[in-house]
N, C-alpha and C. Protein backbone atom coordinates (compact mmCIF):
# COMPACT_ATOMS: atom_id res chain seq x y z
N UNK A 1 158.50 34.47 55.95
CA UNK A 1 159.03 35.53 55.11
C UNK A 1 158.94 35.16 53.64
N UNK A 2 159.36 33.69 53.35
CA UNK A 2 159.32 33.47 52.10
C UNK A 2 157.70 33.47 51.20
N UNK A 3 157.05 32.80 51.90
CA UNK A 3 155.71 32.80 51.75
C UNK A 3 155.30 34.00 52.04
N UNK A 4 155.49 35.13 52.51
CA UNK A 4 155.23 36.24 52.37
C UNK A 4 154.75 36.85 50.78
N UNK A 5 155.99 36.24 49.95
CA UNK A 5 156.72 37.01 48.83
C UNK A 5 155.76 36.05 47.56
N UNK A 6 155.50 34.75 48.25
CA UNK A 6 154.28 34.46 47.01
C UNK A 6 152.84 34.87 47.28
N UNK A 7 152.60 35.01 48.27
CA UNK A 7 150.75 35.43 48.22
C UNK A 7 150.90 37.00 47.73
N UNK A 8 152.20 37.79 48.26
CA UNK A 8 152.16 38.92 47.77
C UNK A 8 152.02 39.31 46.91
N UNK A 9 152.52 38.33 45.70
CA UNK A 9 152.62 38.84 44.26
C UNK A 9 152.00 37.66 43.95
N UNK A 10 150.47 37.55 44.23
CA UNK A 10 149.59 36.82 43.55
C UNK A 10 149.48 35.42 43.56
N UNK A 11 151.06 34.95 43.72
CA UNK A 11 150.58 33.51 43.32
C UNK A 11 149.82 32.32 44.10
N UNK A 12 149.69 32.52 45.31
CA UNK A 12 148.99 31.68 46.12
C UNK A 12 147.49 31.94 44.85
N UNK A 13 146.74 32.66 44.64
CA UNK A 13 145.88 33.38 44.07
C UNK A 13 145.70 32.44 42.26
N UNK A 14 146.96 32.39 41.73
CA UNK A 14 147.49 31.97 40.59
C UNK A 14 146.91 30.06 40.76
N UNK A 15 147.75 29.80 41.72
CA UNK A 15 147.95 27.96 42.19
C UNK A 15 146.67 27.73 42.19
N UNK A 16 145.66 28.27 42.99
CA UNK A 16 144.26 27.93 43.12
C UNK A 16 143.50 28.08 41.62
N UNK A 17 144.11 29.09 40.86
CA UNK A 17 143.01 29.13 39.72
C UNK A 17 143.88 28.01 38.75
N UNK A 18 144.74 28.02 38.81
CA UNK A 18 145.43 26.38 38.25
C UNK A 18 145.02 25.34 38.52
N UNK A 19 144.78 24.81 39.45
CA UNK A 19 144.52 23.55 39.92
C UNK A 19 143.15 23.37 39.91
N UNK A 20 142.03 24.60 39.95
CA UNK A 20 140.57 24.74 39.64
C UNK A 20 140.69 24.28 38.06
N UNK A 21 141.06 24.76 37.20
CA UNK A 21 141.42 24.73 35.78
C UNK A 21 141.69 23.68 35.29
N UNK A 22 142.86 22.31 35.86
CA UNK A 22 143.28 21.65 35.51
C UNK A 22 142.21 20.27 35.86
N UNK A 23 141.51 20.38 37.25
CA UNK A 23 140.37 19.57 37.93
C UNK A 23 139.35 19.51 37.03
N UNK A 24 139.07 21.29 36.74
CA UNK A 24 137.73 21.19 35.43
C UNK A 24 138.21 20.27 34.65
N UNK A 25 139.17 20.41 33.64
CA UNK A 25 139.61 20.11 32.37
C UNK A 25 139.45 18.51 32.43
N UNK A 26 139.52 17.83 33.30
CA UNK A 26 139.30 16.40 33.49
C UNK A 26 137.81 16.23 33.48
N UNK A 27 137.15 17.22 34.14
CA UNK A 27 135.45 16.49 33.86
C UNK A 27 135.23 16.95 32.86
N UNK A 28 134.95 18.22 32.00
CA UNK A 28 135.15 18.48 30.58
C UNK A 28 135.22 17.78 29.99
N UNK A 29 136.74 16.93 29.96
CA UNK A 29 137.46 15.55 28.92
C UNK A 29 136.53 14.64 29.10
N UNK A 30 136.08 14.17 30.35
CA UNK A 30 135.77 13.18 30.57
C UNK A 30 134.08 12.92 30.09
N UNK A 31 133.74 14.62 30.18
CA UNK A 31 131.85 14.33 29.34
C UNK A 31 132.29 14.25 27.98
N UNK A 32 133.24 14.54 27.13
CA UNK A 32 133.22 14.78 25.95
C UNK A 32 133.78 13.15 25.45
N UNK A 33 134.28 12.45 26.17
CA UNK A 33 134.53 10.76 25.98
C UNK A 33 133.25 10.40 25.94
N UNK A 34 132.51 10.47 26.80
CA UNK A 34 131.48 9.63 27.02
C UNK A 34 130.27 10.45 26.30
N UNK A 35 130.68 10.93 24.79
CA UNK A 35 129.77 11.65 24.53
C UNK A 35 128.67 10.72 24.00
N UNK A 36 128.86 9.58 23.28
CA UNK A 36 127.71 8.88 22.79
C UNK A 36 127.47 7.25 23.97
N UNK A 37 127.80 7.60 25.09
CA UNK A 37 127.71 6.32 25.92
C UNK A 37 126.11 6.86 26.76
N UNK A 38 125.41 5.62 26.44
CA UNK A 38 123.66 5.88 26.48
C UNK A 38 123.91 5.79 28.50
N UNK A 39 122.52 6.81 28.18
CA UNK A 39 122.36 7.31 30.38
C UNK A 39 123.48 8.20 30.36
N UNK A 40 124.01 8.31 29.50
CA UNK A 40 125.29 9.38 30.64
C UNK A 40 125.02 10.44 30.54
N UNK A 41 125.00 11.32 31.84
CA UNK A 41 124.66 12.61 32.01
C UNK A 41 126.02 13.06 32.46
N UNK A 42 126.33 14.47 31.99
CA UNK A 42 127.32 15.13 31.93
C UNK A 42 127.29 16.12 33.28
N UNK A 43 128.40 16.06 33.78
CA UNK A 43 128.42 16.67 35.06
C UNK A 43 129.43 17.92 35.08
N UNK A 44 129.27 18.90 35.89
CA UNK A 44 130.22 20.42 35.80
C UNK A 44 130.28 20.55 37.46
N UNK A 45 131.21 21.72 37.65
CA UNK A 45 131.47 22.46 38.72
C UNK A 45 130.52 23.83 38.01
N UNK A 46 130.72 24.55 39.38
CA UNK A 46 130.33 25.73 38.74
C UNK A 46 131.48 26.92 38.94
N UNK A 47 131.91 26.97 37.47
CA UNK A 47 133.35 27.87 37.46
C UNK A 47 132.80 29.17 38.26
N UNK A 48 131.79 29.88 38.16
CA UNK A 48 131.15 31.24 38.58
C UNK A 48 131.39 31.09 40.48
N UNK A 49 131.28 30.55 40.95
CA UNK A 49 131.11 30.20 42.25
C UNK A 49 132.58 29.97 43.20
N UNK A 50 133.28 29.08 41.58
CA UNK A 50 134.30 29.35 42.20
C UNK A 50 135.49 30.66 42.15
N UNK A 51 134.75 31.42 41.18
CA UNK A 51 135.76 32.96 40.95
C UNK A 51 135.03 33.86 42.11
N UNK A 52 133.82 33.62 42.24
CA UNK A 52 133.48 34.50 43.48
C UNK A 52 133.82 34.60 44.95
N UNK A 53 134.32 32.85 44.73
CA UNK A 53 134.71 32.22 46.32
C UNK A 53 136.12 32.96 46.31
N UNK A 54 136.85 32.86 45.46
CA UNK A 54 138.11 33.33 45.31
C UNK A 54 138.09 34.92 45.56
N UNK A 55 137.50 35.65 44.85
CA UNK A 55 137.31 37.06 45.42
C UNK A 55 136.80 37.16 46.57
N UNK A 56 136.01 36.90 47.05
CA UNK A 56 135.40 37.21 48.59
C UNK A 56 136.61 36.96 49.64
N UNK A 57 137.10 36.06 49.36
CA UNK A 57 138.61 35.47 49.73
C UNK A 57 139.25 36.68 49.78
N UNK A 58 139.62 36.94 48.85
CA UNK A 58 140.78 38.18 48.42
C UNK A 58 140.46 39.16 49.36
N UNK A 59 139.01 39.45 49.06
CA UNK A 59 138.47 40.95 49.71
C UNK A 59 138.29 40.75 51.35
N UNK A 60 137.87 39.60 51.38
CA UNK A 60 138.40 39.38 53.48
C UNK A 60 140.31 39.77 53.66
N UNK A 61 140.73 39.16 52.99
CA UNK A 61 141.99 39.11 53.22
C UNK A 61 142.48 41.05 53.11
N UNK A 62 142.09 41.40 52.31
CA UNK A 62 142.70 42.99 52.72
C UNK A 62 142.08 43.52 53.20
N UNK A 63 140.74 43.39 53.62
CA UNK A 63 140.22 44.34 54.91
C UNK A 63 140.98 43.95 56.18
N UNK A 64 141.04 42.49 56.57
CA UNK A 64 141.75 41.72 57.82
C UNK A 64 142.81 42.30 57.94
N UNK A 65 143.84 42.62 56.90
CA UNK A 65 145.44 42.91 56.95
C UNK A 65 145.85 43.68 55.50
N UNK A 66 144.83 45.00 56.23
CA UNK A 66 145.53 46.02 55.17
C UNK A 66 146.77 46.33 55.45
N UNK A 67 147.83 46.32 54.27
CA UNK A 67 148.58 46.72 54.10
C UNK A 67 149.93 45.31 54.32
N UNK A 68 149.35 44.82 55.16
CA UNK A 68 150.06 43.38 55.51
C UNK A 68 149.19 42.37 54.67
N UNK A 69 149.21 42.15 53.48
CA UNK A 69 148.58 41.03 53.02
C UNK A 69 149.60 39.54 52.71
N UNK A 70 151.05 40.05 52.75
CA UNK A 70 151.67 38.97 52.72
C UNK A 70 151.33 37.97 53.64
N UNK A 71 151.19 38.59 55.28
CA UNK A 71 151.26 37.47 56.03
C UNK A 71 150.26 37.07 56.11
N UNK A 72 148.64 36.99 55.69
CA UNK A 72 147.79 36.01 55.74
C UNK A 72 147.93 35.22 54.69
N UNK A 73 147.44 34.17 54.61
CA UNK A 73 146.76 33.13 53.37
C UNK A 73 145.53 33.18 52.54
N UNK A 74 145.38 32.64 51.62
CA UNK A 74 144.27 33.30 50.97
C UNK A 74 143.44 31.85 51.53
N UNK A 75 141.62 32.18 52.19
CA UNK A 75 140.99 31.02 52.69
C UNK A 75 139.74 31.31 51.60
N UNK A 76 139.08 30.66 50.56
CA UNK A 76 138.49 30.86 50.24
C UNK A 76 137.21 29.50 51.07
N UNK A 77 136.03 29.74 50.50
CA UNK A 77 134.99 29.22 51.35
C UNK A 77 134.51 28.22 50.79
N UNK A 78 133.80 26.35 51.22
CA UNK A 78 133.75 26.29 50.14
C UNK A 78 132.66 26.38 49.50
N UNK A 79 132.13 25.74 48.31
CA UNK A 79 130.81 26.27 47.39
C UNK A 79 130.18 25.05 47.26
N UNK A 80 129.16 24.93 46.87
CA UNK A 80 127.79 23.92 46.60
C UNK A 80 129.10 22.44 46.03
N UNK A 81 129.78 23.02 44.71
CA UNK A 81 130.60 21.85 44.08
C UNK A 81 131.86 21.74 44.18
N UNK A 82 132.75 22.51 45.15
CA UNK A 82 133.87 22.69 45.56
C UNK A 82 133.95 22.65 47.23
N UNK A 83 135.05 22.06 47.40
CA UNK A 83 135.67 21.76 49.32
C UNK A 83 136.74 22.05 49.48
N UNK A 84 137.19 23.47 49.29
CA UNK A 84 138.69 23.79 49.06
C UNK A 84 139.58 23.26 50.57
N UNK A 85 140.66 22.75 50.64
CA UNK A 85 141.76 22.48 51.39
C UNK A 85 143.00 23.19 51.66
N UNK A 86 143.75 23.34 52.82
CA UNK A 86 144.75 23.53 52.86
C UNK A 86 145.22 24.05 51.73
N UNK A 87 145.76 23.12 50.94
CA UNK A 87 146.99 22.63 49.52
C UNK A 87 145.97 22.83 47.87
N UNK A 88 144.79 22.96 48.16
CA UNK A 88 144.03 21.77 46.99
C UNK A 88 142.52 22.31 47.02
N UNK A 89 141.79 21.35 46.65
CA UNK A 89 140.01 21.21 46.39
C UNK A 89 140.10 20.34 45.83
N UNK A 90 138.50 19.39 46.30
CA UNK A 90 138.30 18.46 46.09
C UNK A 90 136.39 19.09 45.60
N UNK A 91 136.21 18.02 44.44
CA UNK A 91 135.28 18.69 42.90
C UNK A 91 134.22 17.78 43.64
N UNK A 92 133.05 17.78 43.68
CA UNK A 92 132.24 17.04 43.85
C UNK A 92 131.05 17.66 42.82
N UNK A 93 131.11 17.23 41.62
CA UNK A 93 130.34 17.63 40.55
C UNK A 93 129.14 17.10 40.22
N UNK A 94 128.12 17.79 40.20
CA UNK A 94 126.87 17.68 39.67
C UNK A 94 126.24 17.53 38.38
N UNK A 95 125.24 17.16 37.88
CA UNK A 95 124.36 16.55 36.56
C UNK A 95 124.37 18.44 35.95
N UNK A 96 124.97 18.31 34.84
CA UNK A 96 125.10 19.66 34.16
C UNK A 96 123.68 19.54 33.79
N UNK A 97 122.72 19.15 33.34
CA UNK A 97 121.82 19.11 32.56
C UNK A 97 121.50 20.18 31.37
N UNK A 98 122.28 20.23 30.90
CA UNK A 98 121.52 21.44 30.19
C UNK A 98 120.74 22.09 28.88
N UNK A 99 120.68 20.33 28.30
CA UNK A 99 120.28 19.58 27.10
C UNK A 99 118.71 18.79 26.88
N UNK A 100 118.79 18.93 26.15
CA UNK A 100 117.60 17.93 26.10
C UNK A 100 117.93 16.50 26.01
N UNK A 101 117.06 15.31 26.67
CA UNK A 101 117.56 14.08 26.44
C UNK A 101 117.24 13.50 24.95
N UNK A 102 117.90 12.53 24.65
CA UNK A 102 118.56 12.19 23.29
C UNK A 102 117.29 10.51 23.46
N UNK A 103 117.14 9.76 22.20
CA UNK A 103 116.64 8.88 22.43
C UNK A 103 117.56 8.08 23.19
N UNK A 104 118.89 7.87 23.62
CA UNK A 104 119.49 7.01 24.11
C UNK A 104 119.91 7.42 25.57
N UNK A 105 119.05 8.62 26.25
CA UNK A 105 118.74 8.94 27.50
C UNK A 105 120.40 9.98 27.56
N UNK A 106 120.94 10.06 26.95
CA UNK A 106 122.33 11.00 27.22
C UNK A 106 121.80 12.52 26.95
N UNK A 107 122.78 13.03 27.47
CA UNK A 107 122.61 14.68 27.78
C UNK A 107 123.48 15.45 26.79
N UNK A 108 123.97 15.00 25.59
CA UNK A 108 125.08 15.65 24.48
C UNK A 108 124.73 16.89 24.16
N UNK A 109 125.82 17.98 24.11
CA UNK A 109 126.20 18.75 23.88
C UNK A 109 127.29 19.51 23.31
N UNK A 110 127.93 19.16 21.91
CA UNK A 110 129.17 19.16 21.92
C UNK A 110 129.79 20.21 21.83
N UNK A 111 128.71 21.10 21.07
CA UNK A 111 129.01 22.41 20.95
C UNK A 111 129.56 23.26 22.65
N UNK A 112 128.81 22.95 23.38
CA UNK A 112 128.86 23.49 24.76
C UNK A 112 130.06 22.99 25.08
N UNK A 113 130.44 21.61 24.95
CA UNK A 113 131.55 21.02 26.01
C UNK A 113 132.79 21.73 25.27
N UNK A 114 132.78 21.94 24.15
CA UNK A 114 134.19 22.49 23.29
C UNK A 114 134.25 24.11 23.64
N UNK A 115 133.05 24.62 23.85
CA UNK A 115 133.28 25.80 24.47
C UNK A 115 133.90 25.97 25.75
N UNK A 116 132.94 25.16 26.41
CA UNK A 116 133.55 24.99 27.67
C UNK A 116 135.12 24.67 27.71
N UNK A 117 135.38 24.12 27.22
CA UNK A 117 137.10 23.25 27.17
C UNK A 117 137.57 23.93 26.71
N UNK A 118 137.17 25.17 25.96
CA UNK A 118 138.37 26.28 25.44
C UNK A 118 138.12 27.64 26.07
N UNK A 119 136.81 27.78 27.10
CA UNK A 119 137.04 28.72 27.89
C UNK A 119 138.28 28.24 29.18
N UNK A 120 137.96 27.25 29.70
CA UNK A 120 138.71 26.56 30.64
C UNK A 120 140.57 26.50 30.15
N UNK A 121 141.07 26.00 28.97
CA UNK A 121 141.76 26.22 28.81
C UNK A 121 142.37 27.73 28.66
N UNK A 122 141.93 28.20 28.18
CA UNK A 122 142.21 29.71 28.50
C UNK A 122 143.00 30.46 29.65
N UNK A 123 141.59 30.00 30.68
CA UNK A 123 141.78 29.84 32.37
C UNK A 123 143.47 29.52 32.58
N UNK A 124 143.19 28.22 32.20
CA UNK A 124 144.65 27.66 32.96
C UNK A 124 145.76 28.37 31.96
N UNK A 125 145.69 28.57 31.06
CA UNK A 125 147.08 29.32 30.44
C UNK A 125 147.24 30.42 30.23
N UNK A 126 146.32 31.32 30.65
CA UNK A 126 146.80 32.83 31.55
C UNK A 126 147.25 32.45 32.73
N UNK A 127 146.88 31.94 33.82
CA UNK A 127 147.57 31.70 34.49
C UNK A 127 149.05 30.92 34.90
N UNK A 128 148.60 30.15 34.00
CA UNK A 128 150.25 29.33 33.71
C UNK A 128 151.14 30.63 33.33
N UNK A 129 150.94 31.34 32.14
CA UNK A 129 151.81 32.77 32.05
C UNK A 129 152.04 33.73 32.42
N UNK A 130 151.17 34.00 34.22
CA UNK A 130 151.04 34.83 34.63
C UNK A 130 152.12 34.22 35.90
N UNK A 131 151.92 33.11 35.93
CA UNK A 131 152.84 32.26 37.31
C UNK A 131 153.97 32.59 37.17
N UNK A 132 154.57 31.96 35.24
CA UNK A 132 155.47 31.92 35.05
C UNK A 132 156.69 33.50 35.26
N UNK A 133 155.45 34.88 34.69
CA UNK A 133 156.52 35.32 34.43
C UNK A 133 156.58 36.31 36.20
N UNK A 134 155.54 35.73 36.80
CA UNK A 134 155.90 35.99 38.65
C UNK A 134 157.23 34.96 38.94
N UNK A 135 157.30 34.20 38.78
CA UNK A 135 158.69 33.36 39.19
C UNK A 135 160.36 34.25 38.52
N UNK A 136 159.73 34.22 37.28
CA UNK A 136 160.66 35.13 36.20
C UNK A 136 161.53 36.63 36.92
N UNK A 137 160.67 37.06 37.64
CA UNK A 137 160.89 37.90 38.55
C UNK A 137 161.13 38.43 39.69
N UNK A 138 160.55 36.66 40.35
CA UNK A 138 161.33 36.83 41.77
C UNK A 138 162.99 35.94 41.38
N UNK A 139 162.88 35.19 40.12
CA UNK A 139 164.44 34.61 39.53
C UNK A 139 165.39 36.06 39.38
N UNK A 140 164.79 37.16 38.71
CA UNK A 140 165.69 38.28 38.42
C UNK A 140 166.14 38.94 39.89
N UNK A 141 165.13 38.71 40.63
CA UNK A 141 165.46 39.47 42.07
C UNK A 141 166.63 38.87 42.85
N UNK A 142 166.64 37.21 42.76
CA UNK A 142 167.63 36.60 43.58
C UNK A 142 168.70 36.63 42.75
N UNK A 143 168.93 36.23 41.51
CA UNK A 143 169.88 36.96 40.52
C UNK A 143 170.42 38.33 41.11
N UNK A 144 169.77 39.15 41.66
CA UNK A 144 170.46 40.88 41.49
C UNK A 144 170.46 41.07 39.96
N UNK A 145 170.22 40.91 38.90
CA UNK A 145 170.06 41.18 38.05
C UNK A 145 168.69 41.94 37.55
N UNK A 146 169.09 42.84 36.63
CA UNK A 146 167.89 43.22 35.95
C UNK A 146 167.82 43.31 34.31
């Protein structure tokens, strides 16, 4: 019943694009450290793959149990660079390449990775404010307050 009341109002939906968000944001950080360390090739997920996995998800889930969508779970599938779990996903990220090599064999891009890191952030803090003000509201509900 309780878990009913979070996939209903999105947030199972919310958690996954959080924790996708927060996983990116570490390989992101982590090409933009190693931006002048020679051989290093910069590695990504592919965010596109994983918003599609997530919708296809969605859209099984209300054909399966129209009208009842509380009581399923959201199963998304997984993708070339994602192994979604139970609870979680686990990133298994690939050579972004998308640069030309440098004399010191690295793949830099900084312009890209700062884009990237502020589309991604984005990501996670709509959703962080979208979680928040879903909690906000199931708080006013158990309150009786409005």
């Amino acid at each position: 019943m309780i878990e009913g009341l979070f996939r209903e109002s999105g947030i199972d939906v919310l958690e996954r694009t959080v924790q996708f968000a927060g996983q990116r944001h570490r390989l992101i950080v982590n090409n933009i450290a190693n931006l002048s360390t020679p051989n290093y090739r910069p590695v990504d997920v592919d965010a596109g793959a994983f918003r599609a996995s997530l919708a296809k998800a969605l859209d099984r889930r209300r054909a399966t149990h129209p009208g009842r969508r509380s009581e399923a779970p959201i199963r998304p599938r997984d993708t070339v660079d994602i192994e979604f779990t139970e609870r979680g996903m686990r990133f298994k990220p690939r050579p972004a390449g998308r640069n030309i090599l440098f004399h010191d064999r690295n793949d830099r891009d900084l312009e890209g990775l700062m884009a990237e890191l502020a589309e991604n952030t984005l990501t996670h803090r709509t959703a962080t404010e979208l979680l928040r003000a879903r909690f906000a509201t199931l708080q006013t509900a158990i309150r009786e307050r409005v």
